[in-house]
Protein backbone atom coordinates (compact mmCIF):
# COMPACT_ATOMS: atom_id res chain seq x y z
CA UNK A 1 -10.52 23.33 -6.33
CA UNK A 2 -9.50 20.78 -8.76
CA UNK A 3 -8.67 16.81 -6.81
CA UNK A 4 -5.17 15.55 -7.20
CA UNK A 5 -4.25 12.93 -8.88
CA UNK A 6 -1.77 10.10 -9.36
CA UNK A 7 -0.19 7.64 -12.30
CA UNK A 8 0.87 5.19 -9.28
CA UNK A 9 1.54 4.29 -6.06
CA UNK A 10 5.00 5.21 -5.55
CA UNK A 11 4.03 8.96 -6.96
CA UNK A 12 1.14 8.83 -4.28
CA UNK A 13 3.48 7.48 -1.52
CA UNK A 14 6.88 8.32 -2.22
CA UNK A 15 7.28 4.69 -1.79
CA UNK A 16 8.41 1.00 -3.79
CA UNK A 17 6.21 -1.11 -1.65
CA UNK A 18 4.05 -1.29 1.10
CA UNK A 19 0.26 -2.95 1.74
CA UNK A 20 -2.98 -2.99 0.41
CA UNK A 21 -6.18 -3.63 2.27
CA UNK A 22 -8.76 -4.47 -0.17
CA UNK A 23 -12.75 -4.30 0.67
CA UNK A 24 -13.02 -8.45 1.18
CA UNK A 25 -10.48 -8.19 3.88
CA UNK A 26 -7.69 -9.59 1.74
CA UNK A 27 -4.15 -7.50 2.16
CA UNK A 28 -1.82 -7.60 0.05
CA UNK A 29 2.22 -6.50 0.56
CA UNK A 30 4.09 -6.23 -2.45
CA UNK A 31 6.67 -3.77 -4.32
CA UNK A 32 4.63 -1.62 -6.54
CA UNK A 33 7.46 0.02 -8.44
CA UNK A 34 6.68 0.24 -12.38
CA UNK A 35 2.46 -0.81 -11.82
CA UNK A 36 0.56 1.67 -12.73
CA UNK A 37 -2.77 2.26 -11.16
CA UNK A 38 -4.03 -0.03 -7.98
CA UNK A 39 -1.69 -3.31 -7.85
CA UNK A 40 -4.10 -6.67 -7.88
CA UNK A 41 -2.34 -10.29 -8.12
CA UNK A 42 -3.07 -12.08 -11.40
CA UNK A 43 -1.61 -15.42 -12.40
CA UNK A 44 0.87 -13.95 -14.16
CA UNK A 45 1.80 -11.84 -11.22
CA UNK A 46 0.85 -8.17 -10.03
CA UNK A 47 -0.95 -5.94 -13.00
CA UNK A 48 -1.82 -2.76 -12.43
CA UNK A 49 -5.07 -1.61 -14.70
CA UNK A 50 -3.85 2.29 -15.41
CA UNK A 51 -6.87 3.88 -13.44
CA UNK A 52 -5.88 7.70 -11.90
CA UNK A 53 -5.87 7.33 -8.47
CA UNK A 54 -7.55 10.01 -6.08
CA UNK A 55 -6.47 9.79 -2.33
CA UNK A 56 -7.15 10.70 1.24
CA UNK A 57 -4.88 10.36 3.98
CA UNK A 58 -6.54 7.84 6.34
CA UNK A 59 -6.59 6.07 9.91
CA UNK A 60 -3.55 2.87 9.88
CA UNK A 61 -5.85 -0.34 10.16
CA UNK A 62 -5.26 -2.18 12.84
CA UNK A 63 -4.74 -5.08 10.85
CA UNK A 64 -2.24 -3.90 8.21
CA UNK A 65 -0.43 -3.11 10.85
CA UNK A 66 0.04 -7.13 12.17
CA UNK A 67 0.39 -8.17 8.84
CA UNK A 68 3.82 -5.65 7.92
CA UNK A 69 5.09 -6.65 11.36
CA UNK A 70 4.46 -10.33 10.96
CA UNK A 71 6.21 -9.56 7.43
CA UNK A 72 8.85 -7.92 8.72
CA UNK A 73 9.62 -10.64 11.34
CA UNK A 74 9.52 -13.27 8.11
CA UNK A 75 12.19 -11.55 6.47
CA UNK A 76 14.96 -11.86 9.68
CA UNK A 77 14.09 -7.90 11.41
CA UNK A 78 14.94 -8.16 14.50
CA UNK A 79 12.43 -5.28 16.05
CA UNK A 80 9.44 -4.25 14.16
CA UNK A 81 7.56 -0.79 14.13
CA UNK A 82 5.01 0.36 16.27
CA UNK A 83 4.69 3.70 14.84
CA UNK A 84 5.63 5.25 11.58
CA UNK A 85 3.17 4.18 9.35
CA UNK A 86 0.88 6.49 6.83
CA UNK A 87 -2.50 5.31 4.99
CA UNK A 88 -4.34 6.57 1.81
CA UNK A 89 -8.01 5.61 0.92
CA UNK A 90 -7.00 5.52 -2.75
CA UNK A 91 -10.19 5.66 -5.20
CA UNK A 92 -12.82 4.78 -2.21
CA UNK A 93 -11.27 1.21 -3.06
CA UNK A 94 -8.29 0.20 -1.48
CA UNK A 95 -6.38 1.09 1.72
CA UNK A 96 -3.01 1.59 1.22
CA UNK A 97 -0.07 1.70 3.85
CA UNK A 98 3.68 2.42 3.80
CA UNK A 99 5.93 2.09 6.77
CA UNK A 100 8.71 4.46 7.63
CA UNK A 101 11.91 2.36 6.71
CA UNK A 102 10.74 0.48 4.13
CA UNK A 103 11.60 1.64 0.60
């Protein structure tokens, strides 16, 4: 059986943006529309490096969790969600999470 395979995150997802847990810990929320491959910050801004990505659905980390609600809250929301999201391990790498509601 041949492993599927994606150009980006919004093919992946069916999402623009959402979070990335990274092995050190950091996460990172951003729009990932037009960045192919895994989304890193740069000084320039967010690059993506082209890489297929390879995914497997995944338990929501606790944490990822806190941090979209704590974003949420930052942006005016006036509830936030305690259910609805979905993560991918994408390329044994990266976490990544998308939150029903968001684009």
């Amino acid at each position: 059986m041949t492993e599927e395979t994606y150009r980006d995150l919004q093919e992946l997802t069916g999402h623009e943006s959402g979070a990335l847990l990274f092995a050190n810990g950091d996460i990172l929320i951003c729009n990932w529309t037009q960045v192919q491959g895994i989304p890193r910050m740069f000084a320039t801004g967010l690059i993506g490096l082209g890489e297929t990505l390879t995914a497997e659905p995944c338990e929501v980390p606790d944490e990822v969790k806190r941090a979209m609600n704590e974003h949420e809250r930052e942006q005016g929301a006036d509830a936030v969600s305690t259910e609805g999201f979905t993560a991918w391990r994408v390329n044994d790498e990266v976490t990544v999470v998308t939150q029903c509601g968001w684009a």
